[in-house]
Each structure stands twice: as C-alpha cells, then as structure tokens.
C-alpha atoms as a PDB file:
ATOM      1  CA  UNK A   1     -57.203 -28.744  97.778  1.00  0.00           C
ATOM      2  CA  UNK A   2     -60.693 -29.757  97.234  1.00  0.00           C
ATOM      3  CA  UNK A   3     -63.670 -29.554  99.578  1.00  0.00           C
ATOM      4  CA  UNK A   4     -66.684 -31.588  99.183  1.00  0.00           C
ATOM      5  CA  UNK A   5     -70.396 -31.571 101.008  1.00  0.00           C
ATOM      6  CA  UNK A   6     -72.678 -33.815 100.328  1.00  0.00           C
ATOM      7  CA  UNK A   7     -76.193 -33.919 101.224  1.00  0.00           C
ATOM      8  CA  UNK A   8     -79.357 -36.092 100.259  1.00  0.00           C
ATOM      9  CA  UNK A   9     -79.378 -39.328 102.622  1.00  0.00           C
ATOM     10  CA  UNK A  10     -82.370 -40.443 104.824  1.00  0.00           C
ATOM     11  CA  UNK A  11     -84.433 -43.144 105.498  1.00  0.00           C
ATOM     12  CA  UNK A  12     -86.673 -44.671 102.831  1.00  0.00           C
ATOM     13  CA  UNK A  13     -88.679 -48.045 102.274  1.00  0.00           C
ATOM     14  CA  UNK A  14     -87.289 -50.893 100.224  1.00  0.00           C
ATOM     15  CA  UNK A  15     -88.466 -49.301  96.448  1.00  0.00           C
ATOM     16  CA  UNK A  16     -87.999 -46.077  96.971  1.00  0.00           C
ATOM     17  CA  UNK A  17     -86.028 -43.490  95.885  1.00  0.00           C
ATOM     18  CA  UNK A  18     -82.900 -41.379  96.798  1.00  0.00           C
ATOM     19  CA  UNK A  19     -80.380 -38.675  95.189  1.00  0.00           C
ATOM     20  CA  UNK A  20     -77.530 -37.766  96.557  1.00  0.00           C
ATOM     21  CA  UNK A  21     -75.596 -34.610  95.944  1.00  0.00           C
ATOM     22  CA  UNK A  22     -72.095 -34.140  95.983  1.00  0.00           C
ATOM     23  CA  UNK A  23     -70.606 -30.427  95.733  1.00  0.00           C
ATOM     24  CA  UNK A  24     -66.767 -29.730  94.770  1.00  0.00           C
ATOM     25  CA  UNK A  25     -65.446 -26.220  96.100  1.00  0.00           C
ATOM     26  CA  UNK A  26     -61.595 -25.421  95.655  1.00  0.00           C
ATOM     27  CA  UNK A  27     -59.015 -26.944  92.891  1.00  0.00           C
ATOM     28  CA  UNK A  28     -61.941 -27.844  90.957  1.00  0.00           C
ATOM     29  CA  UNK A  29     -60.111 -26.955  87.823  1.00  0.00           C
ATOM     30  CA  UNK A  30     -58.219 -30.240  88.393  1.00  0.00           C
ATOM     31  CA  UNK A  31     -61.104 -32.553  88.630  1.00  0.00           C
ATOM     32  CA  UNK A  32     -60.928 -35.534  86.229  1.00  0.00           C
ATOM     33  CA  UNK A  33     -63.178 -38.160  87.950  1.00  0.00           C
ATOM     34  CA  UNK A  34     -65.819 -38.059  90.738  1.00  0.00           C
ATOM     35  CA  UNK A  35     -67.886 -40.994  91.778  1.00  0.00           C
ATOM     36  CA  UNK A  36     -69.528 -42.703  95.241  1.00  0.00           C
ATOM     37  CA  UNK A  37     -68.157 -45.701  97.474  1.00  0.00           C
ATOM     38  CA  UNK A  38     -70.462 -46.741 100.339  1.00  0.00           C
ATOM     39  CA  UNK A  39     -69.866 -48.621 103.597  1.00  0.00           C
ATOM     40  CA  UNK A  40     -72.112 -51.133 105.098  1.00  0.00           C
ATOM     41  CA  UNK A  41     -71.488 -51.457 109.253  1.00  0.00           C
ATOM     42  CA  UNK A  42     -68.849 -53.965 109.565  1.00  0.00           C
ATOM     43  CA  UNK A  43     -67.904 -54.314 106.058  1.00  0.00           C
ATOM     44  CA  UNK A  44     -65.262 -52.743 103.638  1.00  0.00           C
ATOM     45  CA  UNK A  45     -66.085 -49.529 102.488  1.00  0.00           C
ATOM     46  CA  UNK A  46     -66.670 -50.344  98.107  1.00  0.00           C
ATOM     47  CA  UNK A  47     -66.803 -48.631  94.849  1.00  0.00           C
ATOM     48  CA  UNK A  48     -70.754 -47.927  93.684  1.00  0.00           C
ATOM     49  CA  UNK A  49     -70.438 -45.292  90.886  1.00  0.00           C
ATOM     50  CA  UNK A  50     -67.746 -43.138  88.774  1.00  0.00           C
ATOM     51  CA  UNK A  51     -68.342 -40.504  86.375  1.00  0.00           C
ATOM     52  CA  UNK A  52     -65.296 -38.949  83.991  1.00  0.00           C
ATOM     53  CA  UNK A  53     -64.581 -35.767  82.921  1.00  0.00           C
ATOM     54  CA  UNK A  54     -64.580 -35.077  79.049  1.00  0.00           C
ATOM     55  CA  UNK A  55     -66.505 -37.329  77.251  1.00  0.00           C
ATOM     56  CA  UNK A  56     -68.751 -37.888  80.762  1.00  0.00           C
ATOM     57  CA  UNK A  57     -67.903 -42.028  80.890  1.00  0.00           C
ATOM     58  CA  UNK A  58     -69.573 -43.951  83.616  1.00  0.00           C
ATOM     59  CA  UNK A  59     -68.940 -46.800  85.542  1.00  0.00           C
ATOM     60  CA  UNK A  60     -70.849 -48.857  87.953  1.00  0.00           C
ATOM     61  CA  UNK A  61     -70.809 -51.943  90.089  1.00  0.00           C
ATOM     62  CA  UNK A  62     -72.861 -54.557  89.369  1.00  0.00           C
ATOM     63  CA  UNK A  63     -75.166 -54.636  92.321  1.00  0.00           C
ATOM     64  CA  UNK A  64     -76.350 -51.405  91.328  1.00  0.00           C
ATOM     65  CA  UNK A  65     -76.421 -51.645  87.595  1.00  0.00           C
ATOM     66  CA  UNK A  66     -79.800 -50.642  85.702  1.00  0.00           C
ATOM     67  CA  UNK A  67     -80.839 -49.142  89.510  1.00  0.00           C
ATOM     68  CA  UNK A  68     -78.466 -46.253  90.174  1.00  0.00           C
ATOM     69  CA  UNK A  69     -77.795 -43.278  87.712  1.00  0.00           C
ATOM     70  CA  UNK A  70     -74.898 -41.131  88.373  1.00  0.00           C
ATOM     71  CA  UNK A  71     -74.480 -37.797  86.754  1.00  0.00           C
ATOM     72  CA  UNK A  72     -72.368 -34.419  87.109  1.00  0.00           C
ATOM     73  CA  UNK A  73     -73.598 -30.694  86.287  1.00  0.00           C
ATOM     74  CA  UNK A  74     -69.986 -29.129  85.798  1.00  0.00           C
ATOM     75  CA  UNK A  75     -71.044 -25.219  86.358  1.00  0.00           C
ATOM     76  CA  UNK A  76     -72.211 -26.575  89.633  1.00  0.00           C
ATOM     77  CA  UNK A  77     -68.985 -28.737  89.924  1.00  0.00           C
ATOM     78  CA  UNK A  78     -71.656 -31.564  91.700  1.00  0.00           C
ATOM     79  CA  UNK A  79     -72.105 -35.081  91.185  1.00  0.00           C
ATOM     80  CA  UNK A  80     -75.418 -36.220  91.793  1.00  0.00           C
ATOM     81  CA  UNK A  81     -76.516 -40.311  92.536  1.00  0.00           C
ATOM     82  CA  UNK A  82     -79.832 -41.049  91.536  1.00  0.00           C
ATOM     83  CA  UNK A  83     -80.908 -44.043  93.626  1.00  0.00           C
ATOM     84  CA  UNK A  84     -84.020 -45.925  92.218  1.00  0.00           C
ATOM     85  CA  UNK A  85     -85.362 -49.128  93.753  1.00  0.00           C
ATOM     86  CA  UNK A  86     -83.684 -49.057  96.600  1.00  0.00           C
ATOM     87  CA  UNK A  87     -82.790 -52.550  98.650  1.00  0.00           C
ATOM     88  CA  UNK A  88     -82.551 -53.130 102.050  1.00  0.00           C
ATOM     89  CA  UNK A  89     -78.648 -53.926 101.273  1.00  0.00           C
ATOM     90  CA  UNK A  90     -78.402 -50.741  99.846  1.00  0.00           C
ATOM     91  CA  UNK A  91     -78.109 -49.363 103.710  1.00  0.00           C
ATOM     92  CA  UNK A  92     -74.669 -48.199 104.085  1.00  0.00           C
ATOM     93  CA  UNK A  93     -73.120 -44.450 104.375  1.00  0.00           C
ATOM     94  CA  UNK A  94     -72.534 -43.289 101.044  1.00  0.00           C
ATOM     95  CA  UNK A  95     -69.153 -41.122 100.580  1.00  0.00           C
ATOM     96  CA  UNK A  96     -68.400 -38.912  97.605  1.00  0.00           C
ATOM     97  CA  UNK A  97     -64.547 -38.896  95.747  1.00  0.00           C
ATOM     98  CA  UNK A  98     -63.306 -36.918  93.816  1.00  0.00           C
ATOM     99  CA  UNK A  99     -59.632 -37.335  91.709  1.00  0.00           C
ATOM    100  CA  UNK A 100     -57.312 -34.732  90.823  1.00  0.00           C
ATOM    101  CA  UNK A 101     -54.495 -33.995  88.567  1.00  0.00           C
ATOM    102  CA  UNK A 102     -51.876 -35.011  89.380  1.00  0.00           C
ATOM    103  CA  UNK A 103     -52.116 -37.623  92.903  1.00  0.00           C
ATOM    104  CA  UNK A 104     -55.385 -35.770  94.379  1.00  0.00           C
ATOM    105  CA  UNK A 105     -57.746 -37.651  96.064  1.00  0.00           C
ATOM    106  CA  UNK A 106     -60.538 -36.500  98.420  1.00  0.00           C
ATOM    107  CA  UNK A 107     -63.571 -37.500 100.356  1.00  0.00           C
ATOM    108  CA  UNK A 108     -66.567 -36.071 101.566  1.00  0.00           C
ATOM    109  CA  UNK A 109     -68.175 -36.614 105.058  1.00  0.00           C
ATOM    110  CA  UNK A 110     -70.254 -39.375 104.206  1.00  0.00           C
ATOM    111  CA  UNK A 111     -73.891 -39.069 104.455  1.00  0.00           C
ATOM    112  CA  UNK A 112     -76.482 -42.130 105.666  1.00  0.00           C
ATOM    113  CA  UNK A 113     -78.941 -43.884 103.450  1.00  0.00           C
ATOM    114  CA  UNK A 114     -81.103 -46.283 105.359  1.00  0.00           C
ATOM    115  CA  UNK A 115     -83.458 -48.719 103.361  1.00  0.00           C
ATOM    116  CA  UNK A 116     -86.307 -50.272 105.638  1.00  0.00           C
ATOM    117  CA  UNK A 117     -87.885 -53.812 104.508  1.00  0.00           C
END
C-alpha cells in the first residue's frame, strides 16, 4: 500500500502562482510513475501532469504545456506541480497518483486550487 498527502492549494488571481506537493509514504519502493489529474465541478476528472521513474520522463496535457512544471525529489518520495500563470479554468481540485509495480494505483485526497479573474 501507498499513502499519499498532498498539500499546497488555495486561492490565487488569474497570473499567479501555485505548487503543489504530493508526499508518498508506504510501498514506495514500487513507485514507477506519479503525476496530477484535476476535476473541474461538473466535469470529468482529467490527466494534467506525469513524471517517470528512471530516466525522470514527463508528460503533460496540452492546456497546461509551457505553464505547469512537474518534478519529483525521490529521498522525499514527493512530486511537486509548479503552477505558473494560472487561468481562471485552471480552478478544479487537483488529485495526486501514483503507479505501482505490479497493478498499484492510488490517490491522494485532492486538494482545491481556485483561480479568481
């Protein structure tokens, strides 16, 4: 098992900034990807960022391309989300996942980022 807290939401103003933490406590030996996935209210809840184990590989959806950096300090087993220029459509609770070896798969709590216009 794998236990996750994450911390870092709030309110901000449209061009602000965020970062989001995500810490891993458990089976963290068995960790081979960790990204984010937020949820807007009433809408599906969607991929925003992945990060890989290893060589560190990154992924991102397009809407946040070029505005969101995520990144991982592995003796702290957290993933961090470093959220620059920040949209009102940005609003959304932001959850943390993390993948395991073999069929893991875990969330966090979710924490709320609110972007004011």
């Amino acid at each position: 098992q794998v236990q996750l807290v994450e911390s870092g939401g709030g309110l901000v103003q449209a061009g602000g900034s965020l970062r989001l933490s995500c810490a891993a406590s458990g089976r963290t030996f068995s960790i081979y990807t960790m990204g984010w996935y937020r949820q807007a209210p009433e809408k599906e809840r969607e991929f925003v960022a992945r990060i890989y184990e290893g060589g560190g590989g990154t992924s991102y959806t397009d809407s946040v391309k070029g505005r969101f950096t995520i990144s991982r300090d592995n003796a702290k087993n957290t993933v961090y989300l470093q959220m620059n220029s920040l949209k009102p459509e940005d609003t959304a609770i932001y959850y943390c996942n993390v993948r395991t070896t073999p069929f893991g798969d875990y969330w966090g709590q979710g924490t709320q980022v609110t972007v004011s216009s």
